[in-house]
PDB file of N, CA and C in Angstrom:
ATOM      1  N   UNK A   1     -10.835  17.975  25.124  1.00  0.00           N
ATOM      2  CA  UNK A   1      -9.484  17.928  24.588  1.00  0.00           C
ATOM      3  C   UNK A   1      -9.491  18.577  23.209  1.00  0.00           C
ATOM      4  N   UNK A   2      -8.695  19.263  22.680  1.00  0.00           N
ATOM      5  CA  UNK A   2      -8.185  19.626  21.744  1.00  0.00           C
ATOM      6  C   UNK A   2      -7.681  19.374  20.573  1.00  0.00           C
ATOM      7  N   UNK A   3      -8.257  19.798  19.217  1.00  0.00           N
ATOM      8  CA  UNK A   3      -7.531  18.732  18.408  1.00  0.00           C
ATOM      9  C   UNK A   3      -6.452  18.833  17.890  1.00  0.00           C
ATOM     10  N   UNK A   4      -5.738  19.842  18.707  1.00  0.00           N
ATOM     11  CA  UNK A   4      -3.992  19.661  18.868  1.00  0.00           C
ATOM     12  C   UNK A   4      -3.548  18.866  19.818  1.00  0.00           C
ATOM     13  N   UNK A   5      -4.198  18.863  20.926  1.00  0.00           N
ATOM     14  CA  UNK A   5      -3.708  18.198  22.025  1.00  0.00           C
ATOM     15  C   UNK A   5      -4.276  16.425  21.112  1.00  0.00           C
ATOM     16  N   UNK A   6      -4.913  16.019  20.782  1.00  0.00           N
ATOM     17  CA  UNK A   6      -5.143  15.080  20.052  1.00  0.00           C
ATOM     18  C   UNK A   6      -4.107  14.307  19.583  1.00  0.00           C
ATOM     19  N   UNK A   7      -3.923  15.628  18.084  1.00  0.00           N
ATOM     20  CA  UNK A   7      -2.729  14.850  17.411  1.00  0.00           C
ATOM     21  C   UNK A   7      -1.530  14.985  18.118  1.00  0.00           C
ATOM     22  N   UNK A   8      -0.537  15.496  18.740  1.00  0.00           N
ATOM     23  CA  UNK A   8       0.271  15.312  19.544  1.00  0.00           C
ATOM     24  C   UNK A   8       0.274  14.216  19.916  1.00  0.00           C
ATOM     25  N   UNK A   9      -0.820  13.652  21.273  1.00  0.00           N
ATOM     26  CA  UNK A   9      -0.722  12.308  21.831  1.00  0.00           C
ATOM     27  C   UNK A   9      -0.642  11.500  20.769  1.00  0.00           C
ATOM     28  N   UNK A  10      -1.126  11.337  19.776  1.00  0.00           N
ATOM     29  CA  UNK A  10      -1.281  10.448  18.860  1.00  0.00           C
ATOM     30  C   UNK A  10       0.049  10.563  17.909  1.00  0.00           C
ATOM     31  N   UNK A  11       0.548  11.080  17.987  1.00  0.00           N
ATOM     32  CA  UNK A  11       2.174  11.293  17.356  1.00  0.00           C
ATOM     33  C   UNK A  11       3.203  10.520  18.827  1.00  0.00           C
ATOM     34  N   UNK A  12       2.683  10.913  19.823  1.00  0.00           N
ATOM     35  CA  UNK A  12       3.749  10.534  20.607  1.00  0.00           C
ATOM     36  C   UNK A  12       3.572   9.075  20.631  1.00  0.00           C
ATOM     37  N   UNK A  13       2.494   8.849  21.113  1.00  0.00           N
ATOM     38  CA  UNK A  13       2.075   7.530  21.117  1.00  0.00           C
ATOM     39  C   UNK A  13       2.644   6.355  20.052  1.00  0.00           C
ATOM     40  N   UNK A  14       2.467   6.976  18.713  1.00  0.00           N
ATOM     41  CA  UNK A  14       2.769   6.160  17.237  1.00  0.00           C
ATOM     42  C   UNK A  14       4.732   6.169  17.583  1.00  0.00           C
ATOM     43  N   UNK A  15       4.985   7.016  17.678  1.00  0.00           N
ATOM     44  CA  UNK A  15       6.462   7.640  17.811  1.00  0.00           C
ATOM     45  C   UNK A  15       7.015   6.491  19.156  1.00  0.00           C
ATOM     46  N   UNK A  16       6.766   6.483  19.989  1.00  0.00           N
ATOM     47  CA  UNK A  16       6.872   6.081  21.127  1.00  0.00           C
ATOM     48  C   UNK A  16       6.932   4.161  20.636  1.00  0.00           C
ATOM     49  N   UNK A  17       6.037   3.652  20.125  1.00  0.00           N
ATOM     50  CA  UNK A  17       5.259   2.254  19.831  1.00  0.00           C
ATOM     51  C   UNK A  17       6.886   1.766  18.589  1.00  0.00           C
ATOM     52  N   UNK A  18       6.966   2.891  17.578  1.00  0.00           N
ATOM     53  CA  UNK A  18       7.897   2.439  16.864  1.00  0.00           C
ATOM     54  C   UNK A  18       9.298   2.704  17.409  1.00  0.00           C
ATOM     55  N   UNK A  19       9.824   3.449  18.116  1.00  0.00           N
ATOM     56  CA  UNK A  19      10.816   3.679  18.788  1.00  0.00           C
ATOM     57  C   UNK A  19      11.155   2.492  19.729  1.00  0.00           C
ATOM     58  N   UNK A  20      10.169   1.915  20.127  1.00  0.00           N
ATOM     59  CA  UNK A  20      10.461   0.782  21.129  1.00  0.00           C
ATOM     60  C   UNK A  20      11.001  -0.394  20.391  1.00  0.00           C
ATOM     61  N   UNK A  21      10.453  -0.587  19.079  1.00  0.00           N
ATOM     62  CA  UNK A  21      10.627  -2.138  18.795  1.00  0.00           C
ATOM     63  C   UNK A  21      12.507  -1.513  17.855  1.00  0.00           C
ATOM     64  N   UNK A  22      12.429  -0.529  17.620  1.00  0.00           N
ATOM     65  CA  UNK A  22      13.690  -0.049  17.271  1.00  0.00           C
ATOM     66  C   UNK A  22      15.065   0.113  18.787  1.00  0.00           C
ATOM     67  N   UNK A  23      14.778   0.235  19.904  1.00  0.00           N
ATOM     68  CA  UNK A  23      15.759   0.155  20.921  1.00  0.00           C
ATOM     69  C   UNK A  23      15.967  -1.188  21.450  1.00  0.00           C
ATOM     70  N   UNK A  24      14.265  -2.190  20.965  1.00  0.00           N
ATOM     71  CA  UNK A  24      14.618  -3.290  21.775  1.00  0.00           C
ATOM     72  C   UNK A  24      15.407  -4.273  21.160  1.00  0.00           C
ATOM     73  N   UNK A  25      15.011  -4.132  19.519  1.00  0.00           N
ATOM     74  CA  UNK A  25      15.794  -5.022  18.482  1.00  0.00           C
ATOM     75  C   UNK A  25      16.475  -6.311  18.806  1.00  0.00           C
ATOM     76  N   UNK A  26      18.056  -4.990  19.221  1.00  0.00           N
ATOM     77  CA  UNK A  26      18.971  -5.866  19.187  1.00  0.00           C
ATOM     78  C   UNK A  26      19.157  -6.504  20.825  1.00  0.00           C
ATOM     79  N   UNK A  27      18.907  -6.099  21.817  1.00  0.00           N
ATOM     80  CA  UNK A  27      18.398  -6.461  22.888  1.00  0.00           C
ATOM     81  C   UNK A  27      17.377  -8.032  23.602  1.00  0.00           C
ATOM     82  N   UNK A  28      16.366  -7.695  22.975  1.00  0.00           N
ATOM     83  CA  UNK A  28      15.865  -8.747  23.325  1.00  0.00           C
ATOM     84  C   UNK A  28      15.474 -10.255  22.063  1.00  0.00           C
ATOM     85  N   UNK A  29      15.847 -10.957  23.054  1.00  0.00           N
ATOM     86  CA  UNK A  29      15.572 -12.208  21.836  1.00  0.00           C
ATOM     87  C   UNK A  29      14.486 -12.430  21.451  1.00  0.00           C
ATOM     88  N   UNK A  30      13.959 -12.456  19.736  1.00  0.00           N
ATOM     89  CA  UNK A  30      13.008 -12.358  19.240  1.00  0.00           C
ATOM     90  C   UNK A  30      12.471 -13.794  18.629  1.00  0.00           C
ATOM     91  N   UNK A  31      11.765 -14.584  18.901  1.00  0.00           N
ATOM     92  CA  UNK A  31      11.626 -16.040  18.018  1.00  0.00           C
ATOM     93  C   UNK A  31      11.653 -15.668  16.767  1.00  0.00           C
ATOM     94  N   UNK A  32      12.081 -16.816  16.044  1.00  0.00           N
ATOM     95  CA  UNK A  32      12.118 -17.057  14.783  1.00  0.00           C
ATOM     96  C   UNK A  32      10.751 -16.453  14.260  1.00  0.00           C
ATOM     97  N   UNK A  33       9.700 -17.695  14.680  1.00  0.00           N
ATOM     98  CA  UNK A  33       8.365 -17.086  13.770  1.00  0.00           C
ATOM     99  C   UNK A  33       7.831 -15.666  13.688  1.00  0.00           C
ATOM    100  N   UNK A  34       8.162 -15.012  14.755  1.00  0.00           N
ATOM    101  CA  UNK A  34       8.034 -13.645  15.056  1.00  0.00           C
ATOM    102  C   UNK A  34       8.742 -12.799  13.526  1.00  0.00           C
ATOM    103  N   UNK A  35      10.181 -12.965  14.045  1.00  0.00           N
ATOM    104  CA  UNK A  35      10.755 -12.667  12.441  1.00  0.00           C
ATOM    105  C   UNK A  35      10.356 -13.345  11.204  1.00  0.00           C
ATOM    106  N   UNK A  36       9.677 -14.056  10.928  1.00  0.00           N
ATOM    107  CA  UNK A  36       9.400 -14.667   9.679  1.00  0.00           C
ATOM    108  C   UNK A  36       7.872 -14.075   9.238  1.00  0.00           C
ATOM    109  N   UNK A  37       7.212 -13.616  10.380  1.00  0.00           N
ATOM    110  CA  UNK A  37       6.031 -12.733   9.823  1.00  0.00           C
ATOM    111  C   UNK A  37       6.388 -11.408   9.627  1.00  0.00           C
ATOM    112  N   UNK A  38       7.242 -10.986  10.411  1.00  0.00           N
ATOM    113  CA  UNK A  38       7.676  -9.633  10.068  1.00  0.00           C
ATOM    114  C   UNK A  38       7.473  -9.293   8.562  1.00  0.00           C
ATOM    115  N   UNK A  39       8.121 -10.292   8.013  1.00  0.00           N
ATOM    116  CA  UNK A  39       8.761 -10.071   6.850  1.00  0.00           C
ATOM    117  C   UNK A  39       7.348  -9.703   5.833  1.00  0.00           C
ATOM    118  N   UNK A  40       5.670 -10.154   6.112  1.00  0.00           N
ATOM    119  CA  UNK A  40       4.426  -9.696   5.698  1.00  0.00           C
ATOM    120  C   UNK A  40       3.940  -8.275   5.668  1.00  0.00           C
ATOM    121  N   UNK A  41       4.694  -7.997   6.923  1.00  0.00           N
ATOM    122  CA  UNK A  41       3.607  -6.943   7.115  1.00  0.00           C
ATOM    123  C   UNK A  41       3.907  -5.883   6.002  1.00  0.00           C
ATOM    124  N   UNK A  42       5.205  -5.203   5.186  1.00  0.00           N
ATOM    125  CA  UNK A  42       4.832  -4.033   4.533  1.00  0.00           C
ATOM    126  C   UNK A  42       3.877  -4.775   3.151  1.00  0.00           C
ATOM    127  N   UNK A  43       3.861  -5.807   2.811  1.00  0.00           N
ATOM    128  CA  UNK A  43       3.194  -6.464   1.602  1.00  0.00           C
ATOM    129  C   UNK A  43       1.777  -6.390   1.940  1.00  0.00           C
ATOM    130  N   UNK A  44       1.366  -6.537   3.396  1.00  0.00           N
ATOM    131  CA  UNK A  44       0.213  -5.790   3.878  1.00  0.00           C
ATOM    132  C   UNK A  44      -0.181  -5.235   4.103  1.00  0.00           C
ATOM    133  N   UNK A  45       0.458  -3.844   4.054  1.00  0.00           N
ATOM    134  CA  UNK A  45      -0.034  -2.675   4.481  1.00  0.00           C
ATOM    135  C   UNK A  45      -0.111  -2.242   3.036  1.00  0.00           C
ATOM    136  N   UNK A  46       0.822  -2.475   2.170  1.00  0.00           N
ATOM    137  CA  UNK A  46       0.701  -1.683   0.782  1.00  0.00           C
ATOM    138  C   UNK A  46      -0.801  -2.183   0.386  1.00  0.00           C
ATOM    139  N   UNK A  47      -0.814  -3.462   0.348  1.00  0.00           N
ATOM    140  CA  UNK A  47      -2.357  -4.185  -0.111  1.00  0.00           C
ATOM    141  C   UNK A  47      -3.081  -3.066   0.533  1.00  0.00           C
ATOM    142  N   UNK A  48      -3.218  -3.219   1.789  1.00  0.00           N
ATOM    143  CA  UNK A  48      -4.289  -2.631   2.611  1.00  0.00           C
ATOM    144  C   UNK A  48      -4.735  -1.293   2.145  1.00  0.00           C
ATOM    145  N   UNK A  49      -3.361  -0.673   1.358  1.00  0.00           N
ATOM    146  CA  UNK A  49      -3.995   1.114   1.116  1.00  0.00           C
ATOM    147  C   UNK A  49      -4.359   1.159  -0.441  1.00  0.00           C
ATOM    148  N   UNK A  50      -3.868  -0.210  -1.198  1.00  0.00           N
ATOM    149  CA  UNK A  50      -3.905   0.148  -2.408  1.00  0.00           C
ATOM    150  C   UNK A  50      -5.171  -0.428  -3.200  1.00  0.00           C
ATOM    151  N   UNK A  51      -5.463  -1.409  -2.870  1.00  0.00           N
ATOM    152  CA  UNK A  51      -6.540  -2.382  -3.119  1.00  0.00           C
ATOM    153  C   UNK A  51      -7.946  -1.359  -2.824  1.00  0.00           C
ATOM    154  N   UNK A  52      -8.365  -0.538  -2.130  1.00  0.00           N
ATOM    155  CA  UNK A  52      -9.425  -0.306  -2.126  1.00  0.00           C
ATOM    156  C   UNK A  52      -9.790   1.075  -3.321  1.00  0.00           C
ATOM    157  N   UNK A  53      -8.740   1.585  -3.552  1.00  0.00           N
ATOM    158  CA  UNK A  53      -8.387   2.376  -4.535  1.00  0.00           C
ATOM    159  C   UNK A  53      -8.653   1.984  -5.668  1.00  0.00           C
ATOM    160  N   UNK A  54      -8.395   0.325  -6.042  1.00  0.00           N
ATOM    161  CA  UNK A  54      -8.061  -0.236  -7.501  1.00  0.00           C
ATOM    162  C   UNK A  54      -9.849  -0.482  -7.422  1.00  0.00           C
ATOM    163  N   UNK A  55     -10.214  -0.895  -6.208  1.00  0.00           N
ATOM    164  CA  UNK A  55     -11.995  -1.401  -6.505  1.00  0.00           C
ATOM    165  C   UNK A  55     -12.679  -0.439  -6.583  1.00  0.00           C
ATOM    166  N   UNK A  56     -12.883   0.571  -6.169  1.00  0.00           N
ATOM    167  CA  UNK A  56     -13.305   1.707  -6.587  1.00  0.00           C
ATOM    168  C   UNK A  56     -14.127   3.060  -7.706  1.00  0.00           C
ATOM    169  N   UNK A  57     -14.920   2.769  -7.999  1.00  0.00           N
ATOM    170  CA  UNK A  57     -14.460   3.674  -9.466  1.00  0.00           C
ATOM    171  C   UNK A  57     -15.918   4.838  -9.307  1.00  0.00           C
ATOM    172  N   UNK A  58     -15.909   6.213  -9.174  1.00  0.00           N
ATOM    173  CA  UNK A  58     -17.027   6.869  -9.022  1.00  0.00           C
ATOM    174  C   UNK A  58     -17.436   7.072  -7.639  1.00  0.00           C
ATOM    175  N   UNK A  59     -16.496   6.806  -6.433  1.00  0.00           N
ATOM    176  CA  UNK A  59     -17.131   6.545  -4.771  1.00  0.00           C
ATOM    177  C   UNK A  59     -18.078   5.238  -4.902  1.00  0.00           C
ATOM    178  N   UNK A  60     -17.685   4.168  -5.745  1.00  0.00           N
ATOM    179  CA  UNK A  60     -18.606   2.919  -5.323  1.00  0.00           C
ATOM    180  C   UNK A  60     -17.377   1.769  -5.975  1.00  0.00           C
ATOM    181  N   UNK A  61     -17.947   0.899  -5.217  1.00  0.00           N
ATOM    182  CA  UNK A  61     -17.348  -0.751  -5.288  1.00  0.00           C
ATOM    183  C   UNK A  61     -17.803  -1.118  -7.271  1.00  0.00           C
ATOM    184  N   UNK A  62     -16.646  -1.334  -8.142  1.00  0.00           N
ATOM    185  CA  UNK A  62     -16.743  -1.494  -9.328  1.00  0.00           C
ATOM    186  C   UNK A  62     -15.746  -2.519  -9.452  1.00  0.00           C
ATOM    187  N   UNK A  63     -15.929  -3.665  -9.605  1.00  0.00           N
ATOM    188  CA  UNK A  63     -15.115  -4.653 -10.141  1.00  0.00           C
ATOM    189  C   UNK A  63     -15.014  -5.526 -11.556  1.00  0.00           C
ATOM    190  N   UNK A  64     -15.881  -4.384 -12.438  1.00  0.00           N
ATOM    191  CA  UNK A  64     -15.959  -4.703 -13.766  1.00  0.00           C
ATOM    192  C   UNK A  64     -15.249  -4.424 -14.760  1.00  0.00           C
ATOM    193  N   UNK A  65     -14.262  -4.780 -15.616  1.00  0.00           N
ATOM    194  CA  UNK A  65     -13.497  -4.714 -16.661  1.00  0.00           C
ATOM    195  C   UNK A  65     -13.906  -3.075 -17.123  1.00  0.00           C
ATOM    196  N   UNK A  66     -14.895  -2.560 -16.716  1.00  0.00           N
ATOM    197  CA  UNK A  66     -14.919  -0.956 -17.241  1.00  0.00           C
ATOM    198  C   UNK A  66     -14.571   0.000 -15.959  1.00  0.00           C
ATOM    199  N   UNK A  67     -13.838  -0.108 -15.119  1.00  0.00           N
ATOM    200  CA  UNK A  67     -12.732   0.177 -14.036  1.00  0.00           C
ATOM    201  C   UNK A  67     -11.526   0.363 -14.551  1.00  0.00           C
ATOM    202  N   UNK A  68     -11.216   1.907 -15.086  1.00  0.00           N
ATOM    203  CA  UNK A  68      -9.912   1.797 -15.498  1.00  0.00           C
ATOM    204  C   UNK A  68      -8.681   1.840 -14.648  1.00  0.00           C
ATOM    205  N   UNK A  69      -8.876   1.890 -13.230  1.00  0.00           N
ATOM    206  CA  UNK A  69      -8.025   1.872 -11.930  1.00  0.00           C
ATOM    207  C   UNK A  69      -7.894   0.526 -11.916  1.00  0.00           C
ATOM    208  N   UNK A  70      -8.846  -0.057 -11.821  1.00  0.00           N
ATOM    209  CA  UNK A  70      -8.405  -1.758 -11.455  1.00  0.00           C
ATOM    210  C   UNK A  70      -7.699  -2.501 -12.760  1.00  0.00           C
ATOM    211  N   UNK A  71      -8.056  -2.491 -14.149  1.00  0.00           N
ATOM    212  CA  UNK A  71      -7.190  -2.639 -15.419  1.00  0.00           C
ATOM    213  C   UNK A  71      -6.133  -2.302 -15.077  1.00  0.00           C
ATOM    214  N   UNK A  72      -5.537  -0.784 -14.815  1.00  0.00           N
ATOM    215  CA  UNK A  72      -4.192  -0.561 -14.939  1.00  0.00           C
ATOM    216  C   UNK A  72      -3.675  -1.003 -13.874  1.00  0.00           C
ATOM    217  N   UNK A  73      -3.798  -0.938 -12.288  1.00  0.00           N
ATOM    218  CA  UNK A  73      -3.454  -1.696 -11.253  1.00  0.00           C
ATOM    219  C   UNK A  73      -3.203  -3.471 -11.536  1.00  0.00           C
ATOM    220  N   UNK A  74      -4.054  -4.204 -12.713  1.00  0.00           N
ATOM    221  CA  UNK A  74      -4.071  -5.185 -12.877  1.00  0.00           C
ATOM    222  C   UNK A  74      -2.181  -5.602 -14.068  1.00  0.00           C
ATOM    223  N   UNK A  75      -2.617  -4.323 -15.039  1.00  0.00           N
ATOM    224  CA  UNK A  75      -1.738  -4.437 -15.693  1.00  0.00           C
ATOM    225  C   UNK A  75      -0.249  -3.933 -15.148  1.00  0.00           C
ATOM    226  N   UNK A  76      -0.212  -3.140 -14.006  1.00  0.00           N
ATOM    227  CA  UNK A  76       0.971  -3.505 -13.309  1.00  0.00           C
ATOM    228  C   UNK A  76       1.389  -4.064 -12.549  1.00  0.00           C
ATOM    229  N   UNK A  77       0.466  -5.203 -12.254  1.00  0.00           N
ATOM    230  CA  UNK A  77       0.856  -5.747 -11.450  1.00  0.00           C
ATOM    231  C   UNK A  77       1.236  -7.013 -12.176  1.00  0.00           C
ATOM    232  N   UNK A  78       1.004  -7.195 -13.346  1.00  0.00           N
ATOM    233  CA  UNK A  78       0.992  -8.382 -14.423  1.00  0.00           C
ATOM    234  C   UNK A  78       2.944  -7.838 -15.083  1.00  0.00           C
ATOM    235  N   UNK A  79       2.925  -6.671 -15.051  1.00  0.00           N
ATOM    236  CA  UNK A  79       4.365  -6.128 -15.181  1.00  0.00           C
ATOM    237  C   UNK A  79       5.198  -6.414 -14.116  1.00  0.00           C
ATOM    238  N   UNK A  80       4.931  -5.821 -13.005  1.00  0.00           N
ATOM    239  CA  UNK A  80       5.641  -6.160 -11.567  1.00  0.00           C
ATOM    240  C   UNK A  80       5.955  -7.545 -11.448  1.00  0.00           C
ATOM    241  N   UNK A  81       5.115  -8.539 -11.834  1.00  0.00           N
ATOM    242  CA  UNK A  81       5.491 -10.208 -11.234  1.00  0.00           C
ATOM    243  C   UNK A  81       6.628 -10.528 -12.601  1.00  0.00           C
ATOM    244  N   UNK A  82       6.499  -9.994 -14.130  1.00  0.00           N
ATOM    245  CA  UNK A  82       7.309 -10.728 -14.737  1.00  0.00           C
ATOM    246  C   UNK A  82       8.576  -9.853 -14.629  1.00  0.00           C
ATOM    247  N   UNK A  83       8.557  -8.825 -14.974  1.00  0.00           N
ATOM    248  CA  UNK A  83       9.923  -8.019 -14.767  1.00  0.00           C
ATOM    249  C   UNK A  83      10.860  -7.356 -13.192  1.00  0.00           C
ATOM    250  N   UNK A  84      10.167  -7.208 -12.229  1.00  0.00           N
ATOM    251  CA  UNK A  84      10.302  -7.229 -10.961  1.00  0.00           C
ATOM    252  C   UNK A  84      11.118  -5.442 -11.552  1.00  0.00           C
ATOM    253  N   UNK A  85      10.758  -4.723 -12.192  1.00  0.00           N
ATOM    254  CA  UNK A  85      11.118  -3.332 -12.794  1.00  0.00           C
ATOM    255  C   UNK A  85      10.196  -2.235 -11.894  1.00  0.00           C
ATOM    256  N   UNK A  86      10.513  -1.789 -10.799  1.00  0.00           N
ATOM    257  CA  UNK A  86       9.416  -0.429 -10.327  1.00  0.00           C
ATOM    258  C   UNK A  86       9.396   0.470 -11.210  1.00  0.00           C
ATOM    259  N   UNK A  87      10.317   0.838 -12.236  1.00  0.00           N
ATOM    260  CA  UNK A  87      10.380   2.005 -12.643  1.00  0.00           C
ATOM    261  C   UNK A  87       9.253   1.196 -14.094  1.00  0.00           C
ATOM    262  N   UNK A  88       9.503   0.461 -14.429  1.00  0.00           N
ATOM    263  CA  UNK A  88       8.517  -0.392 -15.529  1.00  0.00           C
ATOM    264  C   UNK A  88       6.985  -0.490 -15.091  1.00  0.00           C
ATOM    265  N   UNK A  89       7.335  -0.961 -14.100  1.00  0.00           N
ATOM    266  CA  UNK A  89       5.851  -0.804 -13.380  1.00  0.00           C
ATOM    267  C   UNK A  89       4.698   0.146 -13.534  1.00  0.00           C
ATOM    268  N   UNK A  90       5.693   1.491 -13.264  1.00  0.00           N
ATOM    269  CA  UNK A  90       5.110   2.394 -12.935  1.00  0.00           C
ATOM    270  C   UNK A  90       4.490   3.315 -14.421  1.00  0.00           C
ATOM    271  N   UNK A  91       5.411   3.365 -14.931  1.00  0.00           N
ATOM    272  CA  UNK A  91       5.552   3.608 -16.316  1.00  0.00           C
ATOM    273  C   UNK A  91       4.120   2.836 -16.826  1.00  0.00           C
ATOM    274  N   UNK A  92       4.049   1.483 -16.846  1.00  0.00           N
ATOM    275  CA  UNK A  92       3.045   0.817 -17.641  1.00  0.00           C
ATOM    276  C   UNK A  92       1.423   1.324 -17.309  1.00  0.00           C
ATOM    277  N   UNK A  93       1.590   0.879 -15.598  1.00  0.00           N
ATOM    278  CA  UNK A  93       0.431   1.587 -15.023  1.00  0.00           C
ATOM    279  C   UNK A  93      -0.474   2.658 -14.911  1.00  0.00           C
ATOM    280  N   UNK A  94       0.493   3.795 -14.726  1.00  0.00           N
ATOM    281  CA  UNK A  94       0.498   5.355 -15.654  1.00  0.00           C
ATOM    282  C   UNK A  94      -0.503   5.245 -16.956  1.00  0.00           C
ATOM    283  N   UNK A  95       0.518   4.656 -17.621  1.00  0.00           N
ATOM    284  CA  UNK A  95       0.446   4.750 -18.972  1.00  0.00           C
ATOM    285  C   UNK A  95      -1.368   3.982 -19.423  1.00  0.00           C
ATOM    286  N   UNK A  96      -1.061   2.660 -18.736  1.00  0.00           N
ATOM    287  CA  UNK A  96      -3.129   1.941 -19.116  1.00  0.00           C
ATOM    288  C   UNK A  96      -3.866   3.014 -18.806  1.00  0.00           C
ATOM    289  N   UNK A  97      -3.479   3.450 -17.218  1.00  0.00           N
ATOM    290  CA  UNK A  97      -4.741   4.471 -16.721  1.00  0.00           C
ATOM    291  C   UNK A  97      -5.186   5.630 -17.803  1.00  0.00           C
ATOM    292  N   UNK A  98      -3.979   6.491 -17.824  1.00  0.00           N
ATOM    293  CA  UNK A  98      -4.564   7.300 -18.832  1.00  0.00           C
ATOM    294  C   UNK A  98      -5.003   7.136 -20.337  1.00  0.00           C
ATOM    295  N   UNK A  99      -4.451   6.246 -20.706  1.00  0.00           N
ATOM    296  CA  UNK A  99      -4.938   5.433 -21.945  1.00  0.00           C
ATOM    297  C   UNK A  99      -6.617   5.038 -21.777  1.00  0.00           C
ATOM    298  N   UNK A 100      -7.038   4.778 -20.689  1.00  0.00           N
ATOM    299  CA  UNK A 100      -7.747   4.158 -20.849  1.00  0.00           C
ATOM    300  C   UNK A 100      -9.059   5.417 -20.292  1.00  0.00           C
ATOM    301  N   UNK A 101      -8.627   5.996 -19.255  1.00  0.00           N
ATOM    302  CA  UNK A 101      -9.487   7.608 -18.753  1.00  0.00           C
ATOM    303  C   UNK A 101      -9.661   8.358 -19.940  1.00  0.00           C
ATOM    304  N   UNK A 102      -8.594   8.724 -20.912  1.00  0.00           N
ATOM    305  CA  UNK A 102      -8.789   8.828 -22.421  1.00  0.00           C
ATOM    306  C   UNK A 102      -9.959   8.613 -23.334  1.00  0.00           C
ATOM    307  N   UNK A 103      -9.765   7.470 -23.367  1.00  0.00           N
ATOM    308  CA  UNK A 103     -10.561   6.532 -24.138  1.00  0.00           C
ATOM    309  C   UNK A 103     -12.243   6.578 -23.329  1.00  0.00           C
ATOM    310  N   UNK A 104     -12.156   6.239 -22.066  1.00  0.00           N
ATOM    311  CA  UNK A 104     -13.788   5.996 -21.947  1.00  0.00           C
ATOM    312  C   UNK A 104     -14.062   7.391 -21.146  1.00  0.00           C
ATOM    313  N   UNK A 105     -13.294   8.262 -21.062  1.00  0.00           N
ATOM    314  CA  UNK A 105     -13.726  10.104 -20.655  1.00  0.00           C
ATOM    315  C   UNK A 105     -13.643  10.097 -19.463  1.00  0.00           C
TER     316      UNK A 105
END
């Protein structure tokens, strides 16, 4: 197989999987708890892509205060819970990282 023919299936497939729960929606009756986890999953997927990024530092696992990805990830996220501001957020986060890539080169 091909690694066009690949990604294709794998587009249709993904395409196909989300298209369904979008026609069946309003259609079929969904339990409660069903909808009440829903409500996790993008808070898990963001974790899932962002978190390994923040541990990171050099292609290795660094979880020491001299991690300037995990500081500034820390410090926006210390922004994010009190001000609930994305645009603050982002701004602050920005701002440690390079402050701090700056500072230790």
């Amino acid at each position: 197989m091909t690694l066009l023919a690949t990604i294709v299936i794998a587009g249709a497939i993904t395409f196909g999987l989300r298209l369904s729960f979008i026609l069946l929606w309003g259609r079929v009756a969904v339990p409660i708890w069903f909808q009440r986890a829903l409500r996790y999953v993008p808070p898990a997927v963001l974790t899932a892509i962002i978190v390994p990024e923040l541990a990171t530092w050099q292609d290795r696992l660094d979880l020491s205060p001299a991690n300037p990805q995990l500081a500034a990830g820390l410090a926006a996220a210390l922004v994010a819970w009190r001000t609930r501001s994305i645009p603050l957020t982002l701004a602050v986060g920005m701002a440690v990282l390079l402050g701090l890539r700056l500072v230790t080169g």
